[in-house]
Protein backbone atom coordinates (compact mmCIF):
# COMPACT_ATOMS: atom_id res chain seq x y z
CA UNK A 1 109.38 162.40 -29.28
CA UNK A 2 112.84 163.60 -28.18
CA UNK A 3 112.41 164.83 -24.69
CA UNK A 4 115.45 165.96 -22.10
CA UNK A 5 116.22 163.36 -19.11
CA UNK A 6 116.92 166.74 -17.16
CA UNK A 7 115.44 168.02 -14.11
CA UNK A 8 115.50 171.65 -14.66
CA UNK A 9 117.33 172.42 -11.50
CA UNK A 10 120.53 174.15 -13.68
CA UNK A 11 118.18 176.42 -15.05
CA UNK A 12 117.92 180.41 -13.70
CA UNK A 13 114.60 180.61 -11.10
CA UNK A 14 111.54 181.44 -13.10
CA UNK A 15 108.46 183.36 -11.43
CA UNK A 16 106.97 185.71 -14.11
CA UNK A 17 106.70 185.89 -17.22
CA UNK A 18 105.80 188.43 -20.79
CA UNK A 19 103.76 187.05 -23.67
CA UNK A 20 103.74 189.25 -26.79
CA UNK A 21 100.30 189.16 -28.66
CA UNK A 22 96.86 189.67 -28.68
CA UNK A 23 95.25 186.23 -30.28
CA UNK A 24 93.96 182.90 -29.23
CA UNK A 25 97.68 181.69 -29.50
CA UNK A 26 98.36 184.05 -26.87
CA UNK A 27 95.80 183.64 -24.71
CA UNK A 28 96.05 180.08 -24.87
CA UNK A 29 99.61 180.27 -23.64
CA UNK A 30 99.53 182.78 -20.77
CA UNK A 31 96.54 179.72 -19.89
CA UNK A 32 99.03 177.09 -19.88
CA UNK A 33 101.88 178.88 -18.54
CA UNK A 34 100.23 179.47 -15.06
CA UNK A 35 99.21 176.20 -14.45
CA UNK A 36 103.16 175.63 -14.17
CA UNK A 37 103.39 175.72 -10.49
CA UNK A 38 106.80 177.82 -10.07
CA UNK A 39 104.96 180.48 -12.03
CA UNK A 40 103.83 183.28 -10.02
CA UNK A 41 102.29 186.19 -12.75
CA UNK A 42 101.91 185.75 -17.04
CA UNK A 43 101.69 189.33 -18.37
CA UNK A 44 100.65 189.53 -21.70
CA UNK A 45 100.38 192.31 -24.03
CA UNK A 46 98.45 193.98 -25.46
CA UNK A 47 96.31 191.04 -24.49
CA UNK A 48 92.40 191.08 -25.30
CA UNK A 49 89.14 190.75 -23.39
CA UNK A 50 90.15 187.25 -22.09
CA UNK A 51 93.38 187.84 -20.49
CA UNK A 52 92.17 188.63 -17.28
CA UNK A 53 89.56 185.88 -17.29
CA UNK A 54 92.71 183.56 -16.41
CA UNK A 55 93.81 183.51 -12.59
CA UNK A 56 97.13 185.81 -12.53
CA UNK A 57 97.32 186.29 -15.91
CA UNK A 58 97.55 190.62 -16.12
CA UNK A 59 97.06 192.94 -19.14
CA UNK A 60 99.28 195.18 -20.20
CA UNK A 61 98.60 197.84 -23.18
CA UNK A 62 101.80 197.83 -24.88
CA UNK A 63 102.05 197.48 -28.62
CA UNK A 64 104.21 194.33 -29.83
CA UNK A 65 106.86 196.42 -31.24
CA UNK A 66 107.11 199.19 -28.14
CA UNK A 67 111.01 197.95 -27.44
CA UNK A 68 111.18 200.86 -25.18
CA UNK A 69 107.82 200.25 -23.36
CA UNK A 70 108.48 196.19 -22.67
CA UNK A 71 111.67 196.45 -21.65
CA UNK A 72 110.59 199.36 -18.98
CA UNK A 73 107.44 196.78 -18.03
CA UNK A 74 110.07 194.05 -17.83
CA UNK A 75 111.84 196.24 -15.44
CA UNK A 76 108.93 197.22 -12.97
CA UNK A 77 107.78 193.66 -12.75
CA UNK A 78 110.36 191.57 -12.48
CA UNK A 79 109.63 189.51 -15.72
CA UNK A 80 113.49 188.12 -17.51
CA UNK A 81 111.48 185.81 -19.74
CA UNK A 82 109.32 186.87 -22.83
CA UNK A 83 107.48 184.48 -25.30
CA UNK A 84 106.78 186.19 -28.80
CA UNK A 85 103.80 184.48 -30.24
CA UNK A 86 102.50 186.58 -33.73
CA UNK A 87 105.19 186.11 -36.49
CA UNK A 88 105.32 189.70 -37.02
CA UNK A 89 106.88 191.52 -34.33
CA UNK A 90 109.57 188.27 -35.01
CA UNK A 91 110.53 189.58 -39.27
CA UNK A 92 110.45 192.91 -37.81
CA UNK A 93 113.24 191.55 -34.72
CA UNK A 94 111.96 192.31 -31.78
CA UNK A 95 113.88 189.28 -30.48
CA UNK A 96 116.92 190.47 -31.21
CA UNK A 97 116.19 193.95 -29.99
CA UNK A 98 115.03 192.55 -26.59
CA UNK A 99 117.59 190.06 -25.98
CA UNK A 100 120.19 192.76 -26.38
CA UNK A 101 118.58 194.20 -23.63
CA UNK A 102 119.29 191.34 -21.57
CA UNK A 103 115.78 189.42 -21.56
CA UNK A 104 115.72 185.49 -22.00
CA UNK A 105 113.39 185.31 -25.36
CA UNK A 106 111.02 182.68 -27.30
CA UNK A 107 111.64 183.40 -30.50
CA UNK A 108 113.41 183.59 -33.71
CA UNK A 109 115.79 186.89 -34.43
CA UNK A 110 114.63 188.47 -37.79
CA UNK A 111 117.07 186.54 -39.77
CA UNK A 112 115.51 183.32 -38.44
CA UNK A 113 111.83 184.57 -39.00
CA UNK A 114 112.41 184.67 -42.58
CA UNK A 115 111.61 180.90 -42.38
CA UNK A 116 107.98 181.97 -42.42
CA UNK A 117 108.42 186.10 -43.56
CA UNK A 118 109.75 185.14 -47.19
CA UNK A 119 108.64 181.94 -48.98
CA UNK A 120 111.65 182.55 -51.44
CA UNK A 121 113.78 182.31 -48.63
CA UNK A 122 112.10 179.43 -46.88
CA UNK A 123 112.25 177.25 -50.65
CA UNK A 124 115.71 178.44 -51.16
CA UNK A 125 116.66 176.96 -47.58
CA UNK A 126 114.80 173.75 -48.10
CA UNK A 127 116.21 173.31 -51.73
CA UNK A 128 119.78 173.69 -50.32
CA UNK A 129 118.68 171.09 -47.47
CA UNK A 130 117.00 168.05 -49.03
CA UNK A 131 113.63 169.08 -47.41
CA UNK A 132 111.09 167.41 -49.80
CA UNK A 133 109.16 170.52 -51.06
CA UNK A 134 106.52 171.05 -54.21
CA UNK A 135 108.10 172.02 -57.35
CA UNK A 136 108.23 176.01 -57.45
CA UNK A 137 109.07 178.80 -59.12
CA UNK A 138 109.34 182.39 -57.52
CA UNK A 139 108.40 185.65 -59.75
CA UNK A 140 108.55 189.27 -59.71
CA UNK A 141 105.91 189.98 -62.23
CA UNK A 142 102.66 189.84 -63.51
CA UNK A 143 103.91 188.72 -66.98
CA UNK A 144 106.28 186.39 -66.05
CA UNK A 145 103.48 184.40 -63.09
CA UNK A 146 101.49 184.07 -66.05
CA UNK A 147 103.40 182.87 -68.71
CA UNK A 148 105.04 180.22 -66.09
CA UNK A 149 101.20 179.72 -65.31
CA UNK A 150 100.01 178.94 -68.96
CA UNK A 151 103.14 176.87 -70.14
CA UNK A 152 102.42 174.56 -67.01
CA UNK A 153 98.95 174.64 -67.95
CA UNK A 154 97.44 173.28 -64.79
CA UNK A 155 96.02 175.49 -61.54
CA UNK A 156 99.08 176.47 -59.53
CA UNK A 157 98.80 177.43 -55.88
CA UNK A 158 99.97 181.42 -55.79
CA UNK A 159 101.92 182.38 -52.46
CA UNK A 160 102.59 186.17 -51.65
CA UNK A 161 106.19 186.10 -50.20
CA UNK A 162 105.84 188.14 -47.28
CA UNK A 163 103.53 187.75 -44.40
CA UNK A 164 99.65 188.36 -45.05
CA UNK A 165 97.85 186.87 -41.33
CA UNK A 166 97.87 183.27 -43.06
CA UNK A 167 95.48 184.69 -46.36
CA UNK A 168 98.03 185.42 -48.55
CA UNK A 169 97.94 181.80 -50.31
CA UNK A 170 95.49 180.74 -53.26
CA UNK A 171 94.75 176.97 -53.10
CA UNK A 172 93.59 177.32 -56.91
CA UNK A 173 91.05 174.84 -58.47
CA UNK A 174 91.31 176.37 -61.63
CA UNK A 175 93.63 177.92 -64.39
CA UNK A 176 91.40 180.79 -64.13
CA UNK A 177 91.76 181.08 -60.40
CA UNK A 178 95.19 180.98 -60.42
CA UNK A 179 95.52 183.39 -63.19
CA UNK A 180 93.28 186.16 -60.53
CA UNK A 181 95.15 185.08 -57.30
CA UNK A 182 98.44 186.42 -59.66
CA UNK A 183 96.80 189.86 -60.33
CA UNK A 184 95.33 190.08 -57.32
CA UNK A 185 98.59 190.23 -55.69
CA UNK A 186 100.74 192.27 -58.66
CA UNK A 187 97.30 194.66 -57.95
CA UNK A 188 98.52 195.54 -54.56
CA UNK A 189 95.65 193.46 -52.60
CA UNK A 190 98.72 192.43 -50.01
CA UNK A 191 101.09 195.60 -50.29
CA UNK A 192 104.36 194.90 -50.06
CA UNK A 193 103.95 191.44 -48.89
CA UNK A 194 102.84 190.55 -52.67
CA UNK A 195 105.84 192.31 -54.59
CA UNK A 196 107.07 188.79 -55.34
CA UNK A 197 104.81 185.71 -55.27
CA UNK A 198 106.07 181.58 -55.06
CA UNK A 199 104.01 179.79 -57.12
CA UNK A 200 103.87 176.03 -56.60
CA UNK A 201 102.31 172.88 -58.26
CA UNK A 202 99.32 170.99 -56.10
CA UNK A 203 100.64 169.00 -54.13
CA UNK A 204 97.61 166.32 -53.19
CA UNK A 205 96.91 164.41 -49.76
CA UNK A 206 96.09 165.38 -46.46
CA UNK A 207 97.49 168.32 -44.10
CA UNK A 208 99.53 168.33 -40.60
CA UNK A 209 101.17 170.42 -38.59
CA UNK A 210 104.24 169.53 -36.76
CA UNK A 211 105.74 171.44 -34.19
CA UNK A 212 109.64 171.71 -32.69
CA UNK A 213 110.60 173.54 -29.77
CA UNK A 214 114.60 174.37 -30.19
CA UNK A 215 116.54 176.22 -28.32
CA UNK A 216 119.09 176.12 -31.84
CA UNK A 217 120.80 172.60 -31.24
CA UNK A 218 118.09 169.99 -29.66
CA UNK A 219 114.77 169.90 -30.48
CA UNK A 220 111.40 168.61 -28.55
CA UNK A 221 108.73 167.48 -30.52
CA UNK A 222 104.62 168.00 -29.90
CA UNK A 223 102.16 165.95 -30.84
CA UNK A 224 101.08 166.65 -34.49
CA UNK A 225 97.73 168.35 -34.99
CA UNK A 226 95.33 169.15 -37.85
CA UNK A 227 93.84 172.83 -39.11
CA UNK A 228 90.85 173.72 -41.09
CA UNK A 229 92.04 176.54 -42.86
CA UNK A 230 88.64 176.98 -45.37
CA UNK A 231 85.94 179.04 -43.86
CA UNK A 232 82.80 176.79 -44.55
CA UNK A 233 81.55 173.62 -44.20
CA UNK A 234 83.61 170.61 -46.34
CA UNK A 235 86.74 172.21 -46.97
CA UNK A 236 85.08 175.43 -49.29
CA UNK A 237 85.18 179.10 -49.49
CA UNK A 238 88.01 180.97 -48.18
CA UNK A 239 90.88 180.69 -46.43
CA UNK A 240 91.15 181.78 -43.49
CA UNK A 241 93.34 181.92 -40.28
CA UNK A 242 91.99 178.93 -38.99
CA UNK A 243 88.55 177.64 -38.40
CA UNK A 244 89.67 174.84 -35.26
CA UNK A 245 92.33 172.08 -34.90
CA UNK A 246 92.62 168.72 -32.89
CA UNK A 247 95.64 166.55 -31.82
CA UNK A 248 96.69 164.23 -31.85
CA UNK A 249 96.80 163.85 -35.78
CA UNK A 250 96.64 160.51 -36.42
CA UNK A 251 97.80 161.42 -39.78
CA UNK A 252 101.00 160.64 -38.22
CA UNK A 253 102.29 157.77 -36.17
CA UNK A 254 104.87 157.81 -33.84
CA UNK A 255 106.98 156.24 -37.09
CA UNK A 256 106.19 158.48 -39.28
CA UNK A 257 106.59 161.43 -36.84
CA UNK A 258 110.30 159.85 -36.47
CA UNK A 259 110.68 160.25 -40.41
CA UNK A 260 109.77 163.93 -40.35
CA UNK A 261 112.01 164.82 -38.04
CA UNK A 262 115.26 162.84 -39.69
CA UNK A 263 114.13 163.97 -43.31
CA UNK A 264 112.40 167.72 -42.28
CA UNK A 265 113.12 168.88 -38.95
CA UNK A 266 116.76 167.94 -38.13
CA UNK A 267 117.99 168.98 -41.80
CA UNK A 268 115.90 172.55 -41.19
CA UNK A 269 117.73 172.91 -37.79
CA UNK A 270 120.98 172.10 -39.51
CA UNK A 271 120.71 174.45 -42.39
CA UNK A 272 119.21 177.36 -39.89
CA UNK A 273 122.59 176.45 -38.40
CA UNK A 274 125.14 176.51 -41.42
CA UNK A 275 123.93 180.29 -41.80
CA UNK A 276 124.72 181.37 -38.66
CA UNK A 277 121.51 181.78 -37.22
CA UNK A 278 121.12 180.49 -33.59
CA UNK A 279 117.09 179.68 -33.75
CA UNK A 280 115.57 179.41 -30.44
CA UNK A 281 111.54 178.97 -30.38
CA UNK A 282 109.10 176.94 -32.57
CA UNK A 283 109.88 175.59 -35.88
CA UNK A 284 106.57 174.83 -37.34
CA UNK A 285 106.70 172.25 -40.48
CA UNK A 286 102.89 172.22 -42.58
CA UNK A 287 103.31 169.15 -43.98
CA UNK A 288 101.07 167.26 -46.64
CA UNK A 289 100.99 163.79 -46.72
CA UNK A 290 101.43 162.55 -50.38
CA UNK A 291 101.87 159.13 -51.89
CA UNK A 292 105.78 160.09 -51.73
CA UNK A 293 105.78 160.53 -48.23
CA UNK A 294 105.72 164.05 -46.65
CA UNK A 295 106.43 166.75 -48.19
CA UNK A 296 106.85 170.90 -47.00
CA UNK A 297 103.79 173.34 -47.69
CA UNK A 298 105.47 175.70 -45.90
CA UNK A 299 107.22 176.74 -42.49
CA UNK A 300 106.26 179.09 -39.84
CA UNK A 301 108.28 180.58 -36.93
CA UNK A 302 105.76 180.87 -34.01
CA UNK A 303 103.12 178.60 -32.43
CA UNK A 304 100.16 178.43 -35.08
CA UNK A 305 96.56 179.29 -34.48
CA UNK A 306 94.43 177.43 -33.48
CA UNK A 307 96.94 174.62 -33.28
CA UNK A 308 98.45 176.02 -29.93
CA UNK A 309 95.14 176.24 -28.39
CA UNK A 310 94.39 172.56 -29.00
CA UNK A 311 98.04 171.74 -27.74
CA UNK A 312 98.38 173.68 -24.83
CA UNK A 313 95.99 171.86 -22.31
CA UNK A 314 98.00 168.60 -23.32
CA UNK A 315 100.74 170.02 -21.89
CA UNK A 316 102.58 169.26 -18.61
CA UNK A 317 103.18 171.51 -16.14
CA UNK A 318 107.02 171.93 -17.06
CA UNK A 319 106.21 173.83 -20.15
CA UNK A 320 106.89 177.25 -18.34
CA UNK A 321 111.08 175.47 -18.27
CA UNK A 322 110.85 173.98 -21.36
CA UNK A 323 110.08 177.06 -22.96
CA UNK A 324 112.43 178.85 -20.80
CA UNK A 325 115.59 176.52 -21.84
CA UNK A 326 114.93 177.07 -25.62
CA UNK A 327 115.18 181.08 -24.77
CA UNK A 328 118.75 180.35 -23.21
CA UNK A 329 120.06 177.79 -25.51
CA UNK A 330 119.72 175.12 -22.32
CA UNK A 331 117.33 172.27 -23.50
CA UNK A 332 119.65 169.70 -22.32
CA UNK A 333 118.86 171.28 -18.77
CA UNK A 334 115.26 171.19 -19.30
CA UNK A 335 112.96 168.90 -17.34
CA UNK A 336 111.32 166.13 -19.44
CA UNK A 337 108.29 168.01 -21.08
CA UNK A 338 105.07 165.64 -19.72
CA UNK A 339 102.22 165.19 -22.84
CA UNK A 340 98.79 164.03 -22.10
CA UNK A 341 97.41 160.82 -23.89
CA UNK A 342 93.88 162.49 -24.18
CA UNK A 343 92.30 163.98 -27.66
CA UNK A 344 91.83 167.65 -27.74
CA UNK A 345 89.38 169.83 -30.05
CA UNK A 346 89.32 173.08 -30.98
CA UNK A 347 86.51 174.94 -33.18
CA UNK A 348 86.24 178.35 -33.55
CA UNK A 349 83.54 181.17 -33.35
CA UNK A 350 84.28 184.09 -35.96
CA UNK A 351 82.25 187.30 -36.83
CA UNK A 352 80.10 187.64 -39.38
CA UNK A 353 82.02 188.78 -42.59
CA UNK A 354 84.96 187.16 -41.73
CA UNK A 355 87.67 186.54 -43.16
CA UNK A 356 87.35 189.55 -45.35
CA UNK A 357 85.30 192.68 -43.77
CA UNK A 358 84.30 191.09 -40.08
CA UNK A 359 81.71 193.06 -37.97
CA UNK A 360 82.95 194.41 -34.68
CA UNK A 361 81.40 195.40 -31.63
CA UNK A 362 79.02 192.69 -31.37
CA UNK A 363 77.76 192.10 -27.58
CA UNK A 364 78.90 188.48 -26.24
CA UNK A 365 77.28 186.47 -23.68
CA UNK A 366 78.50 183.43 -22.47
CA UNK A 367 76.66 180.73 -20.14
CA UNK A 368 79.78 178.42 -20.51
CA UNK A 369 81.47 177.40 -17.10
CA UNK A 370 85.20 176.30 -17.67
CA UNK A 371 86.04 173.08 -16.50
CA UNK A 372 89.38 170.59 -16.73
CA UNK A 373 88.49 169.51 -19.25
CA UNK A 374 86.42 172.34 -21.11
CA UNK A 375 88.67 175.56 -22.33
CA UNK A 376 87.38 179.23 -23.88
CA UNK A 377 90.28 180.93 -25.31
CA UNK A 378 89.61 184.47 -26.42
CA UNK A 379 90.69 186.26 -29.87
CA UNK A 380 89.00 189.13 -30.92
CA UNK A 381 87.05 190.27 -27.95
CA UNK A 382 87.38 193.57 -25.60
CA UNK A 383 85.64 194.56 -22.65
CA UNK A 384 83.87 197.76 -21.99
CA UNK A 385 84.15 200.14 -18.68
CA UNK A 386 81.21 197.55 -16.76
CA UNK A 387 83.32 194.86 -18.01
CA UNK A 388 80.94 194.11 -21.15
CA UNK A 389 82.39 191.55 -23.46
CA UNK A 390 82.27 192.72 -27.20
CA UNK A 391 83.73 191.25 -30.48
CA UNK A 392 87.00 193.24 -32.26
CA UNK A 393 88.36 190.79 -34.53
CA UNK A 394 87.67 188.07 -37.33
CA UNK A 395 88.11 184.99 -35.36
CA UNK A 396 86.67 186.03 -32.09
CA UNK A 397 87.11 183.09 -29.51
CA UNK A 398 87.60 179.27 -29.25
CA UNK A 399 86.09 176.82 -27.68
CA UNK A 400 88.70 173.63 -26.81
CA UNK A 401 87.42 170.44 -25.16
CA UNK A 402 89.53 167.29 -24.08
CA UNK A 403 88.41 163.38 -24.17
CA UNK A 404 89.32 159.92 -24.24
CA UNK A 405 88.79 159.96 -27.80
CA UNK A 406 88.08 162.25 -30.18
CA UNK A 407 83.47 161.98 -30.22
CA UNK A 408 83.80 162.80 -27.22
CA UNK A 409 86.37 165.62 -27.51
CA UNK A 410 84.43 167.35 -30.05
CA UNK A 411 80.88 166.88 -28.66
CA UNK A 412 82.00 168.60 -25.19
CA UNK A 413 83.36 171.76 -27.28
CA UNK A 414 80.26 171.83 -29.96
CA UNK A 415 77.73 172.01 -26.64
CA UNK A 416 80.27 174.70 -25.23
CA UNK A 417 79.92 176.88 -28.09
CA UNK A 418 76.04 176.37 -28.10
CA UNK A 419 76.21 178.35 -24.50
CA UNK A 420 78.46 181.44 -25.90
CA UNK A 421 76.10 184.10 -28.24
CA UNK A 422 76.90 187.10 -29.95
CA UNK A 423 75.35 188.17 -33.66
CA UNK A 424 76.35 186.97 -36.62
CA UNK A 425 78.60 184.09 -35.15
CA UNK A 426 79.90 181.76 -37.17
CA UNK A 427 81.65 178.33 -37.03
CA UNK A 428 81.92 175.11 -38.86
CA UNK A 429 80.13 172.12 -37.60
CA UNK A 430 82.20 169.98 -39.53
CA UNK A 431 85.77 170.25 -37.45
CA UNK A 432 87.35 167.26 -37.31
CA UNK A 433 85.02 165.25 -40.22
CA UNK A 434 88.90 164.04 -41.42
CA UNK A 435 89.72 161.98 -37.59
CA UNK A 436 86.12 160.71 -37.92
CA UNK A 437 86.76 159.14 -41.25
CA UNK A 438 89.86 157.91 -40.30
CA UNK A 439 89.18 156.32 -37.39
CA UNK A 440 85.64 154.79 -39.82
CA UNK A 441 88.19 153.36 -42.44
CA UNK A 442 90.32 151.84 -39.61
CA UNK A 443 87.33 150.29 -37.84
């Protein structure tokens, strides 16, 4: 993993700092943030009922794309530094808006965000690159989807372009499937986002997700790590935002993580680069493993979720500066970024209904105690006036556990999750069955 030699010392003092967002991602973040020891206060906004859980982590009430009201919190506390996690405040460029207001961002301008905002865009930049990528074609109409669909005459995964909170893509195991994932979208089930759709052929192996930091000309790699994207047990039903994670993905060796970043990363960077677009935050590769070597499902230009909560307690405490240096195009300058060795896992507890019509104000009670190596990360949760915790959301919280290997990982956050109750949880029992089989065959 390419890591700076640096010490840190040439970059501007750091003390307090903004996240943008209201997820696990986010929580997870402002977590790891203040365990950085220069680090004095995370804000985060508009937060959820977990912020405030976290020892000088604060809430603020601000919507993501209140320009006006972050820069005047900015101002009253002293923050210079603000970390964007969702991907849609990014398309819509709040970057930009508040680094022309002076702040130090993590984050993509708009231009960049099209990476993950437009899958037409994202194809077109990877065609232009090299990046191996499934054959695709993009279309603007019901007819034409179809009639690419039938002359193929195999199931086709259907993409909306725009952004649709990670459900806007139809793994397809049938011509029939495919063929109601097309009018689905033409039907207006994603708005805007589905004006124009990518459609793909199935690519077949098993998923990763790599992550960059970049502050536009270096890059620092994490650990890869592994989602479960279908709501129930074995890989069926839905998909969803993400149903838990664990790193490190052995899916991909230190080798092979090498290869990704000559033949997928570096080229991305480069291309970014050749359009003028100075890209400074995460550039998020999901990759599938086929008999070809990797190969692009798609890109996204934030942290994903629940990957960042299984990455974030393997982090050192100079994450607060690495970040930091990507925001002012100073990686060189950044301290070496310190990665634990352990296994992390992450499974997570959704509402009932989820990922389509998810019940909401649900009571929670949890028995868990927190430990070093035991992690709750809230989602969708709010507190009342007596400081009641209730579920608001689809995926509601996340339990993340870290081992010496990964039984161990993964029993510590299955009996956490057995102490945290609200009605009509649900959650897999089955994350990580794919690290358990691997590490079987290599027995």
């Amino acid at each position: 993993m390419t890591m700076s030699k640096a010490t840190g010392h040439d970059l501007p003092s750091l003390k307090k700092i903004l996240v943008i967002g209201s997820g696990g991602r986010e929580n997870s973040l402002a977590w790891a943030l203040k365990r950085c020891p220069e680090i004095e206060e995370v804000w985060v906004t508009p937060g959820n009922g977990g912020t405030e859980e976290i020892k000088g982590c604060k809430r603020l009430t601000i919507k993501e794309e209140d320009i006006a009201g972050i820069q005047k919190a900015c101002s009253i506390h002293q923050i210079n530094f603000v970390i964007i996690g969702p991907e849609a405040p990014l398309a819509k460029g709040v970057a930009d808006q508040l680094r022309a207001l002076g702040l130090a961002v993590f984050g993509p301008d708009a231009e960049g965000a099209q990476l993950e905002a437009s899958k037409d865009w994202a194809k077109n930049l990877m065609n232009e690159a090299g990046i191996p990528t499934a054959k695709h074609w993009t279309v603007t109409t019901e007819t034409e989807a179809l009639k690419i669909l039938y002359d193929y005459g195999e199931p086709l995964v259907v993409k909306v372009d725009g952004l649709a909170s990670g459900k806007g893509v139809t793994v397809a195991k049938t011509i029939i499937e495919s063929e109601e994932a097309i009018k689905e979208a033409f039907a207006g089930r994603f708005g805007s986002a589905g004006r124009k759709l990518v459609l793909e052929e199935q690519l077949q192996g098993p998923e990763v997700s790599l992550f960059a930091l970049t502050d536009g000309e270096d890059l620092v790699l994490l650990p890869p790590a592994q989602d479960h994207k279908r709501l129930a047990e074995g890989d069926e039903g839905p998909n969803t935002g993400g149903m838990g994670a664990y790193a490190p993905a052995p899916l991909l060796n230190s080798t092979a993580i090498e290869h990704a970043k000559k033949t997928v990363l570096e080229p991305t960077l480069e291309a970014l680069k050749k359009q003028g677009i100075d890209y400074r935050g995460v550039i998020y590769a999901g990759l599938m493993i086929t008999k070809d070597g990797p190969k692009v499902i798609e890109f996204n230009c934030r942290f994903g979720d629940p990957e960042c909560q299984t990455l974030m307690p393997m982090m050192g405490p100079q994450l607060a500066k690495v970040l930091y240096a990507c925001a002012l195009g100073k990686l060189s300058s950044a301290p070496k970024l310190m990665i634990s060795d352990c296994c992390s896992a992450c499974v997570v507890a959704a509402a009932s209904g989820y990922p389509n019509t998810p019940r909401k104000n649900d009571q929670i009670r949890v028995k868990l105690n927190v430990s070093p190596s035991v992690q709750i990360f809230h989602a969708g949760t709010t507190k009342d006036s007596n400081s009641n915790l209730f579920t608001s959301g689809g995926r509601v919280l996340s339990v993340v556990a870290q081992g010496e290997d990964f039984d161990k990982a993964f029993s510590k956050a299955y009996s956490g999750l057995e102490q945290i109750h609200f009605k009509g949880m649900v959650y897999r029992t089955d994350i990580g069955h794919q690290v358990r089989q691997f590490f079987t065959r290599e027995s």
